[in-house]
Protein backbone atom coordinates (compact mmCIF):
# COMPACT_ATOMS: atom_id res chain seq x y z
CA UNK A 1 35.58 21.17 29.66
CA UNK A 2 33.81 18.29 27.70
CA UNK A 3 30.82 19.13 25.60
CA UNK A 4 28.00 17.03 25.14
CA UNK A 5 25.90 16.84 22.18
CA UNK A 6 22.11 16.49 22.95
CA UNK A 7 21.01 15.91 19.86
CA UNK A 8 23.16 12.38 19.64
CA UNK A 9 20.65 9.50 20.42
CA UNK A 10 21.59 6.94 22.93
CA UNK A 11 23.12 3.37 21.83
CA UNK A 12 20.60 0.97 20.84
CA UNK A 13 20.72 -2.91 21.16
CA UNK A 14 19.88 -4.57 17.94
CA UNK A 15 19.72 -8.53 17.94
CA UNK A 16 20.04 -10.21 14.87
CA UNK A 17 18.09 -13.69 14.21
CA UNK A 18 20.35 -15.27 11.78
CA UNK A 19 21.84 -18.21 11.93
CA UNK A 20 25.08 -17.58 10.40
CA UNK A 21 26.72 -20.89 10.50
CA UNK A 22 24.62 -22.40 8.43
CA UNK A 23 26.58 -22.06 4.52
CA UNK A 24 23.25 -20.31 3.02
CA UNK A 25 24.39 -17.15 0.69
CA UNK A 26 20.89 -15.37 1.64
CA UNK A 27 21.69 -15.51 5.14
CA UNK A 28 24.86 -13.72 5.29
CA UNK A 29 23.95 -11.93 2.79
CA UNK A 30 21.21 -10.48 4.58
CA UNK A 31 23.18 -10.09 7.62
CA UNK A 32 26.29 -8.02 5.19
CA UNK A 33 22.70 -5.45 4.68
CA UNK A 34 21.67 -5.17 8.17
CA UNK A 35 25.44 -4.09 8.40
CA UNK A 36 25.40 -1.82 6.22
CA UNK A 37 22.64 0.00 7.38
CA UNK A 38 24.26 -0.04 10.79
CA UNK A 39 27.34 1.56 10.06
CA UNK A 40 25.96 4.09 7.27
CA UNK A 41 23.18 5.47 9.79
CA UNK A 42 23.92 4.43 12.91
CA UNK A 43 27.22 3.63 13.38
CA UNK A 44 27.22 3.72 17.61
CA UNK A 45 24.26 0.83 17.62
CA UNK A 46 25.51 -2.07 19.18
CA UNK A 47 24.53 -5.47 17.09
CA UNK A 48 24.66 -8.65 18.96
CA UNK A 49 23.68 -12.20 17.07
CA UNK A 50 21.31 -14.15 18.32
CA UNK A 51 19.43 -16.73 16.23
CA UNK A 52 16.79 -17.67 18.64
CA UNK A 53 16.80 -14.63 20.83
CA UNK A 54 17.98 -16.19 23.79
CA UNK A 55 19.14 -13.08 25.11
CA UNK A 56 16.36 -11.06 24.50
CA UNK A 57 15.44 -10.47 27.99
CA UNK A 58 17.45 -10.82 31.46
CA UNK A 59 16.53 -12.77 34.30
CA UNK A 60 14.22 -9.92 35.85
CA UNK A 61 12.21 -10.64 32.98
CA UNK A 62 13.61 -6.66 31.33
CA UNK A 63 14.28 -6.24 27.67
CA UNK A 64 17.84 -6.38 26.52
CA UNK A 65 16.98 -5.69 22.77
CA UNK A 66 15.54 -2.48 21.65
CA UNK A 67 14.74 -4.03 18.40
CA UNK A 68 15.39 -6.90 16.41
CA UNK A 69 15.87 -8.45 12.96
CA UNK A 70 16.21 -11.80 10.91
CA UNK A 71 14.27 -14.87 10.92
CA UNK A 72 12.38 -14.49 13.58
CA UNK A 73 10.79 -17.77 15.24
CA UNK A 74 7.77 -18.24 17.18
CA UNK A 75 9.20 -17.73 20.65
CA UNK A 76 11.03 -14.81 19.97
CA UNK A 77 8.22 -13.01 18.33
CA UNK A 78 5.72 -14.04 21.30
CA UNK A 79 8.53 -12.83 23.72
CA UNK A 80 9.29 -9.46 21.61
CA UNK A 81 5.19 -8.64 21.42
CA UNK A 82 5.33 -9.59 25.28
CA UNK A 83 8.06 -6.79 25.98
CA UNK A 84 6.99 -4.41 23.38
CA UNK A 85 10.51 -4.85 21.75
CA UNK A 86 10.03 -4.03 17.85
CA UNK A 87 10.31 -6.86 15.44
CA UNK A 88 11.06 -6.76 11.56
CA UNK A 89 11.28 -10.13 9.76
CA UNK A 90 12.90 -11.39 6.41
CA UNK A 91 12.21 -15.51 6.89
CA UNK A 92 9.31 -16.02 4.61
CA UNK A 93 8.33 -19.07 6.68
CA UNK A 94 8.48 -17.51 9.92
CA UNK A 95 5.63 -19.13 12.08
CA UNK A 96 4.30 -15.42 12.79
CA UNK A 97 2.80 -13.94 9.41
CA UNK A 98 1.54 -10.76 11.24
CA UNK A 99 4.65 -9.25 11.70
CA UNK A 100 6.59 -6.05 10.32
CA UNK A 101 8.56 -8.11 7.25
CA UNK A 102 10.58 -7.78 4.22
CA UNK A 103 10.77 -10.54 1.88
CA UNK A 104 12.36 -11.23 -1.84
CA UNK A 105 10.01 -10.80 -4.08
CA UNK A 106 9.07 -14.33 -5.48
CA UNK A 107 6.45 -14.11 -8.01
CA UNK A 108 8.45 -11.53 -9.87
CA UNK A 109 11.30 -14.23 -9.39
CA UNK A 110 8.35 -16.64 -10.97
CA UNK A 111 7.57 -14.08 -13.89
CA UNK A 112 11.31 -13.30 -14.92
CA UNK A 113 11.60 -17.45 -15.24
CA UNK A 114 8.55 -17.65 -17.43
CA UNK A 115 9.77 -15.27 -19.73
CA UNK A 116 13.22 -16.43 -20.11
CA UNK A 117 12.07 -19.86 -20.59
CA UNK A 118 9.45 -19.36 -23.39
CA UNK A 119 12.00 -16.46 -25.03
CA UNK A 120 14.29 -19.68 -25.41
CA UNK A 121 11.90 -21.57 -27.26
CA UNK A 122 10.47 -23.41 -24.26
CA UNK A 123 6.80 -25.18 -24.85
CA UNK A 124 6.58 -26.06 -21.44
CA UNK A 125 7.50 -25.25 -17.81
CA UNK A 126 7.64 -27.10 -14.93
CA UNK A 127 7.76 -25.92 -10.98
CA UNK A 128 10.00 -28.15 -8.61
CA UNK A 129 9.03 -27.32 -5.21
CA UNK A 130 8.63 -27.91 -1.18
CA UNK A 131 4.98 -28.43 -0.68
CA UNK A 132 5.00 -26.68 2.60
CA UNK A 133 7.28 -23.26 1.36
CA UNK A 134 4.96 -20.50 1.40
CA UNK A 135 6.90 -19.12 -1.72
CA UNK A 136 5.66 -21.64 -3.54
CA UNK A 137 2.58 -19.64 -3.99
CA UNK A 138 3.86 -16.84 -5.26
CA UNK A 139 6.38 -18.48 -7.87
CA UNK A 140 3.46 -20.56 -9.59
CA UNK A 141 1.62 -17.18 -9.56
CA UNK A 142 4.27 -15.67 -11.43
CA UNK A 143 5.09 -18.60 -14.03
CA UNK A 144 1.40 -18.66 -14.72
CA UNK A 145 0.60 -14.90 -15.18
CA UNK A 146 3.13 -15.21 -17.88
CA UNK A 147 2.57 -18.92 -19.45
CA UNK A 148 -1.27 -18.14 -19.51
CA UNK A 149 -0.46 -15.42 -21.97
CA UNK A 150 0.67 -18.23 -24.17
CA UNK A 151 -2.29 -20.85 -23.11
CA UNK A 152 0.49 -22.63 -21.19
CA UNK A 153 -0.51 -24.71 -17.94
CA UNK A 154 2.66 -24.82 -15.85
CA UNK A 155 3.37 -28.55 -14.26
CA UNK A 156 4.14 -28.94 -10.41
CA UNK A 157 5.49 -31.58 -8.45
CA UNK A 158 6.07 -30.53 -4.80
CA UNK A 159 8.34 -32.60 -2.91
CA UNK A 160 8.56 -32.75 1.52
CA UNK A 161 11.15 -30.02 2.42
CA UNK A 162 12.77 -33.04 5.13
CA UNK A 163 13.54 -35.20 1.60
CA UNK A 164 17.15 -35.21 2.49
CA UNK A 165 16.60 -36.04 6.73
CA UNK A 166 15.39 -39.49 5.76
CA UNK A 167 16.61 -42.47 3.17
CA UNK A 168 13.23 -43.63 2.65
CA UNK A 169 11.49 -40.25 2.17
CA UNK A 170 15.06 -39.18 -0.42
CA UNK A 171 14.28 -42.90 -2.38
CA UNK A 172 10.49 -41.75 -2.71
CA UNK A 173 11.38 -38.27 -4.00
CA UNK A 174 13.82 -39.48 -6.27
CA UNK A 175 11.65 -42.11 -7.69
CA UNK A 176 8.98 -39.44 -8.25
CA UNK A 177 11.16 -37.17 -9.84
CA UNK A 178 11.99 -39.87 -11.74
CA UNK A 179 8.47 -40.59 -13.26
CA UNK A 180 7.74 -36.57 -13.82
CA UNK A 181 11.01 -36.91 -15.88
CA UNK A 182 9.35 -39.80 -17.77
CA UNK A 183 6.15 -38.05 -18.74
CA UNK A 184 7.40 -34.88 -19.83
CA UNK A 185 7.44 -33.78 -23.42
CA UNK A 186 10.42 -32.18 -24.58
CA UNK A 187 11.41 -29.15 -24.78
CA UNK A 188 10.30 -27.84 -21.35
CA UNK A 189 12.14 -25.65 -18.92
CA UNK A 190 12.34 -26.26 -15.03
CA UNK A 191 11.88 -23.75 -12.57
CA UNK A 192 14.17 -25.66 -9.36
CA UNK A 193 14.05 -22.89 -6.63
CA UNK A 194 16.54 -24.48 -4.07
CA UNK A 195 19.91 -24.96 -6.14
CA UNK A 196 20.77 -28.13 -4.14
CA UNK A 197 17.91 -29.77 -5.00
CA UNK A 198 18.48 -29.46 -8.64
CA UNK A 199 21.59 -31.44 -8.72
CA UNK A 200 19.45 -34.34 -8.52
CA UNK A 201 17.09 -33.33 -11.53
CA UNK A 202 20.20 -33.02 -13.54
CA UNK A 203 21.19 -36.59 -12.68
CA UNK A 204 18.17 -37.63 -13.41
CA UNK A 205 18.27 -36.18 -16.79
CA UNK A 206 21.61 -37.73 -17.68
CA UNK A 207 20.13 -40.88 -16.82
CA UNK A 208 17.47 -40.86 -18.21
CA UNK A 209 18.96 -39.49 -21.76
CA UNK A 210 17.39 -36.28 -21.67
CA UNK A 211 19.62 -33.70 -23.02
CA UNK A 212 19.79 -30.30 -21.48
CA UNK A 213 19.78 -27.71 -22.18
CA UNK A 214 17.74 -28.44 -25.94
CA UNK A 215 15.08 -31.06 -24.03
CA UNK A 216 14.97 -29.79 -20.50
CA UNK A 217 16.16 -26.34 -19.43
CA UNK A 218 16.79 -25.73 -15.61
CA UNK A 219 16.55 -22.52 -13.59
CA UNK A 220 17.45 -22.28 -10.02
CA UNK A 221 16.90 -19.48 -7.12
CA UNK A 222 19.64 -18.73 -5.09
CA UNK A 223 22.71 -18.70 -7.45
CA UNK A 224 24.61 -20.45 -4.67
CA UNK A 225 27.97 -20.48 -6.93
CA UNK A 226 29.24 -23.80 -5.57
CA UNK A 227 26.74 -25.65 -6.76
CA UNK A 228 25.82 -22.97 -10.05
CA UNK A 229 29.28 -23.34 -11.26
CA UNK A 230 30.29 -26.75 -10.88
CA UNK A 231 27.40 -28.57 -12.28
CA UNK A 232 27.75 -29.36 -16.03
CA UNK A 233 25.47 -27.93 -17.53
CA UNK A 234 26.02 -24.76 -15.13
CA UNK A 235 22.97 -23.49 -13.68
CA UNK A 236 20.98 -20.43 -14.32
CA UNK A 237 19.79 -18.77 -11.52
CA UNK A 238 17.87 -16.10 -10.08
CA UNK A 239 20.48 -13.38 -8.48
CA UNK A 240 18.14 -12.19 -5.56
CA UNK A 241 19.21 -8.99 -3.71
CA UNK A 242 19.90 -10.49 0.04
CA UNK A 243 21.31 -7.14 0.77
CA UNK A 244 19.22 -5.31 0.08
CA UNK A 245 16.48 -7.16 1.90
CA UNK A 246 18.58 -6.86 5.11
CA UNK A 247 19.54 -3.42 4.71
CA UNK A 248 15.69 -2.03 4.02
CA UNK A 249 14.83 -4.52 6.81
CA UNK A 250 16.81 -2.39 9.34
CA UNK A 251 15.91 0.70 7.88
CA UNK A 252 12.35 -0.86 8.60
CA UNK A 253 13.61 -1.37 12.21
CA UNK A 254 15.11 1.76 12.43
CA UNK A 255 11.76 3.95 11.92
CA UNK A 256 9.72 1.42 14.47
CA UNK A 257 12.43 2.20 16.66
CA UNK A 258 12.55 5.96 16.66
CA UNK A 259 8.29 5.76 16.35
CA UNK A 260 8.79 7.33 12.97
CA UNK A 261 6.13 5.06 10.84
CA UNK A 262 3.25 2.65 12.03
CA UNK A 263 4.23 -0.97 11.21
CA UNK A 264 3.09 -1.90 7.65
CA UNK A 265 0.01 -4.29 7.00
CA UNK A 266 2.12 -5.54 3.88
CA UNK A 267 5.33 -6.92 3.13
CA UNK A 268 8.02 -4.88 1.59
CA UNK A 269 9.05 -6.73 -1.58
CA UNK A 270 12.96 -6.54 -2.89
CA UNK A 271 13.12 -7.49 -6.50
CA UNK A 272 15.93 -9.52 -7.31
CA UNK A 273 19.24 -8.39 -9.42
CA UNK A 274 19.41 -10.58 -12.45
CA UNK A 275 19.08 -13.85 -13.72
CA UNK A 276 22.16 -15.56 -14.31
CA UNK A 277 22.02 -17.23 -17.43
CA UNK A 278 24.14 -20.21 -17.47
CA UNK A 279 24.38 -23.84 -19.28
CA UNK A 280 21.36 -24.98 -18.64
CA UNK A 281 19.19 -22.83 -20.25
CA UNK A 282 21.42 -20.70 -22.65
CA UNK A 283 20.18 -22.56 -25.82
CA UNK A 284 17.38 -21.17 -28.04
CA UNK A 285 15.52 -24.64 -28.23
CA UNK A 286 13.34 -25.78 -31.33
CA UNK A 287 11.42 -28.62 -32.25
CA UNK A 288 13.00 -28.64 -35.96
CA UNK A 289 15.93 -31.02 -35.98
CA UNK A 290 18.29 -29.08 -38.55
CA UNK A 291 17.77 -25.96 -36.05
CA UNK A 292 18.22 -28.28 -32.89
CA UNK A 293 21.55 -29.68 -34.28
CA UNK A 294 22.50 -25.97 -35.41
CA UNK A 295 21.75 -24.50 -31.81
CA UNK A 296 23.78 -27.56 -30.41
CA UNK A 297 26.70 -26.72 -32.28
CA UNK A 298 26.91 -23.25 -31.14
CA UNK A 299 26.03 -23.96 -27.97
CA UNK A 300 29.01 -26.29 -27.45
CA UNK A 301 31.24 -23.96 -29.63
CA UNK A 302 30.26 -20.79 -27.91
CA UNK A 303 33.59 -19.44 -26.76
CA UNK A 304 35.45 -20.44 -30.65
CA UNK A 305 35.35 -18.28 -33.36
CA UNK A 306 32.95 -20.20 -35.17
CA UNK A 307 31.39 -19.01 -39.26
CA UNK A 308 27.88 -19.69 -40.29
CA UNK A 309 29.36 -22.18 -43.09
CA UNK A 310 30.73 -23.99 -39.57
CA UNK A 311 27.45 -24.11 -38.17
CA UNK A 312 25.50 -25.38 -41.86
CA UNK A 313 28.12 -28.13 -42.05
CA UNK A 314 27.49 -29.54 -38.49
CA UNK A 315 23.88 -29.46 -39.27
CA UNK A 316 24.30 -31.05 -42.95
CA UNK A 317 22.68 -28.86 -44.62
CA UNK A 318 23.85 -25.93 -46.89
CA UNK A 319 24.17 -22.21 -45.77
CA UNK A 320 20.83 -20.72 -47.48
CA UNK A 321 18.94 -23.66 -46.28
CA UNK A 322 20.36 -23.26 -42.78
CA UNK A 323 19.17 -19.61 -43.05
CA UNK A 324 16.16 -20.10 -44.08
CA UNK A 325 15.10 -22.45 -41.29
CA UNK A 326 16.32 -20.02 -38.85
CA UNK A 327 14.63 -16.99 -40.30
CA UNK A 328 11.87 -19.23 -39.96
CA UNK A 329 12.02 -20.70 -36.28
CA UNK A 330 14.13 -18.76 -34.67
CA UNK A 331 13.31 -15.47 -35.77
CA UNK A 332 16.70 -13.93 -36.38
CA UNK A 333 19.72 -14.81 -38.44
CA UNK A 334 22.45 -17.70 -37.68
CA UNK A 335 25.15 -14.88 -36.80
CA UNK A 336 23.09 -13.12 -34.76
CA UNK A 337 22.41 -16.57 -32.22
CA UNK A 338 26.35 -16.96 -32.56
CA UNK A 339 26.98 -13.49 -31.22
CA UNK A 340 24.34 -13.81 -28.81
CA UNK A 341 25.98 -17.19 -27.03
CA UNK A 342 29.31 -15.50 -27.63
CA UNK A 343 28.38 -12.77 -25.83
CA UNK A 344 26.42 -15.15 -23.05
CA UNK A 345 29.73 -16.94 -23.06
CA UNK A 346 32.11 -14.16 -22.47
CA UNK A 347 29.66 -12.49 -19.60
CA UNK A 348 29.49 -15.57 -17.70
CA UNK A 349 33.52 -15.49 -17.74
CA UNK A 350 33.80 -11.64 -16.79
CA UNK A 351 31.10 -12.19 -14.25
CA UNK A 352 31.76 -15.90 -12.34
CA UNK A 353 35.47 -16.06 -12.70
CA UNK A 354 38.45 -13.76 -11.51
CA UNK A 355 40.24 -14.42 -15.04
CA UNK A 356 42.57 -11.29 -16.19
CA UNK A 357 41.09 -9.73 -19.13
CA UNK A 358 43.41 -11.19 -21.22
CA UNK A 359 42.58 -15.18 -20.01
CA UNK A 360 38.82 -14.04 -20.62
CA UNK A 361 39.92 -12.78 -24.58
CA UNK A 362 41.81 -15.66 -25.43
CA UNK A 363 39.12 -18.30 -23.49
CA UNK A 364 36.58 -16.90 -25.63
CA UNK A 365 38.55 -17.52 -29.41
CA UNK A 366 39.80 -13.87 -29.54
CA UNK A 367 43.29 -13.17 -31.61
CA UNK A 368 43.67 -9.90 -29.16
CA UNK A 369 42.28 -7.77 -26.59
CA UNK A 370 41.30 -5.07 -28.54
CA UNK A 371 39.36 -7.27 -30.84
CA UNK A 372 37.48 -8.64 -27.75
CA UNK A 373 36.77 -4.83 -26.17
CA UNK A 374 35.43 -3.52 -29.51
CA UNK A 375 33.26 -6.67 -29.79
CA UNK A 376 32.14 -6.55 -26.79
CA UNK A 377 31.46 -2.98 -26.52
CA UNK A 378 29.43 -2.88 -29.64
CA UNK A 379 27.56 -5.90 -28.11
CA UNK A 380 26.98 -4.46 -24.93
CA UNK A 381 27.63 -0.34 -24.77
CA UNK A 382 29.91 -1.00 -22.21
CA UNK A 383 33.43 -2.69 -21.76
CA UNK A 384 34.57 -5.81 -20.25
CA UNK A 385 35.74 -4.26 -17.58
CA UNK A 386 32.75 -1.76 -16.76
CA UNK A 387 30.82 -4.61 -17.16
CA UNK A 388 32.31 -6.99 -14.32
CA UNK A 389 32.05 -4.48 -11.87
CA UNK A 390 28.42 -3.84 -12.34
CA UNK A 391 27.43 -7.41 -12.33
CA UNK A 392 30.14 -9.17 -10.03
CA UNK A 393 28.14 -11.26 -7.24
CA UNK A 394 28.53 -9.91 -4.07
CA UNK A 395 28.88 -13.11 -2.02
């Protein structure tokens, strides 16, 4: 005799509107969180993807979805509303703004920018953006909530989001990135939120002899690590949490399913991890020459053993004078900005490389392993190694 259990809920159909063949790290990333969800809660739902929901009903017109998730176009959220098939979307953009969504949360993206940027020594920021991205809004709000605090305006240049479709619309974005280049005033950092699109604003800078990161810092907003890693200077970048996103937007699902909750008038917002500090921005930038050439020198010395007398000699200038121009500008002592890009120096290895503990030690100028934990450790309050796993990107 076979017992059933009554309490078990039947299979549900959840379609998933992502396109997954497209190489973007927030897409599958969100899809890895819808996922998880699944098989942590409801491991006998059935998930079928569908980008544009073209099996979302049969040919009798019946719904073959009981809910679904992702970027959810026009038709499919007309057709969902039609069948009273719940809906929760994570595409910012979507055409539908009314429905049930979860979205990164930009302007606190915007805000953590700001702050790194003028904690660098920054003057300035700039915003590089698609005119028609509705995040654009909310990263300008959160730049300018914190540049305000220092009676800083932040610059903008929005750009068409088809740049790339068409040679003639590419040569007039170029050019105008170009002449924004031209007219700013060093030092200023860059707030670039599609990585691809900053490639071009480093080329740009190496043309036009700007040197980054001590004139122009860039930050970026998807920390695609193709692109992050590969460009010299690497990129800093906003670390958002795409699973997270996807997982609380099927938990979302999951309650409008089961009639649990009412759908929400607002947004759920998912913070994002970390900020990736990289190359481009690393530097503590200053307008005082013998602290620019100091904070050069360390910069490009990072993962060496280097002594303050090293740094005063590259500058030209004695120790105590070096000293006092950093107590002055900088705020802190020279050993104190060479542990600080040490320690940038050896995170970035633990964290974007699968180096050995060992390869990382002896990349970063250290005579032994042990050396490198206790440095480390009493850098940090935590070891290389406890350290990698909490911060490896998930890709």
């Amino acid at each position: 005799m076979v017992s059933s259990d009554k309490t078990k809920q039947p299979t549900k159909r959840i379609g998933i509107a992502i396109e997954m063949g497209i190489p973007f790290g927030h897409h599958h990333g969100s899809y890895k969180g819808i996922l998880d969800y699944i098989r942590e809660n409801r491991p006998d739902w059935q998930t079928i993807v569908d980008p544009y929901m073209t099996g979302l009903s049969d040919a009798s017109g019946r719904a073959q979805y009981d809910g679904i998730v992702g970027r959810i176009t026009a038709d499919a959220g007309k057709q969902a509303k039609t069948l009273g098939v719940p809906v929760v979307n994570h595409w910012m953009n979507a055409p539908d703004q009314d429905l049930p969504s979860v979205f990164a949360d930009y302007k606190e993206n915007g805000r953590i920018v700001a702050e790194h940027f003028l904690e660098r020594g920054y003057h300035r920021i700039g915003l590089v953006s698609w005119e028609t991205d509705r995040a654009r809004a909310l990263y300008l709000a959160g730049l300018q909530e914190v540049a305000e605090e220092r009676g800083i305006e932040v610059q903008t240049l929005d750009v068409p989001y088809s740049f790339e479709d068409d040679p003639d619309l590419f040569v007039e974005f170029y050019d105008q990135l170009r002449e924004t280049l031209q007219g700013v005033t060093p030092p200023i950092g860059i707030y670039v939120p599609m990585d691809g699109m900053a490639l071009y604003l480093v080329q740009l800078c190496d043309e036009l002899g700007l040197r980054m990161p001590h004139e122009v810092g860039i930050a970026v907003a998807y920390n695609s690590l193709e692109i992050c890693l590969n460009t010299r200077p690497t990129l800093t970048s906003i670390e958002a949490n795409d699973e997270k996103i996807g997982y609380e937007a099927m938990r979302l699902l999951d309650q409008l399913i089961n009639k649990t909750i009412e759908p929400p008038d607002e947004p759920l917002l998912i913070k994002p991890r970390s900020l990736r500090v990289r190359g481009s921005s690393e530097v503590f930038v200053s307008d005082d020459p013998v602290v620019s050439s100091a904070m050069r020198y360390i910069a490009e010395h990072a993962r060496q053993a280097i002594t303050v007398e090293d740094v005063a000699q590259a500058a030209s200038v004695s120790k105590r004078t070096l000293s006092r121009r950093f107590n002055e500008h900088v705020g802190q002592s020279v050993l104190s900005e060479i542990s600080r890009i040490r320690v940038q120096a050896i995170k970035q290895a633990l964290v974007d490389t699968e180096l050995p503990m060992s390869e990382v030690s002896e990349s970063c100028g250290f005579t032994s392993t042990s050396h490198f934990n206790v440095f480390f450790r009493k850098a940090t309050g935590m070891t290389p190694g406890e350290y990698r796993k909490q911060h490896r990107y998930q890709a």
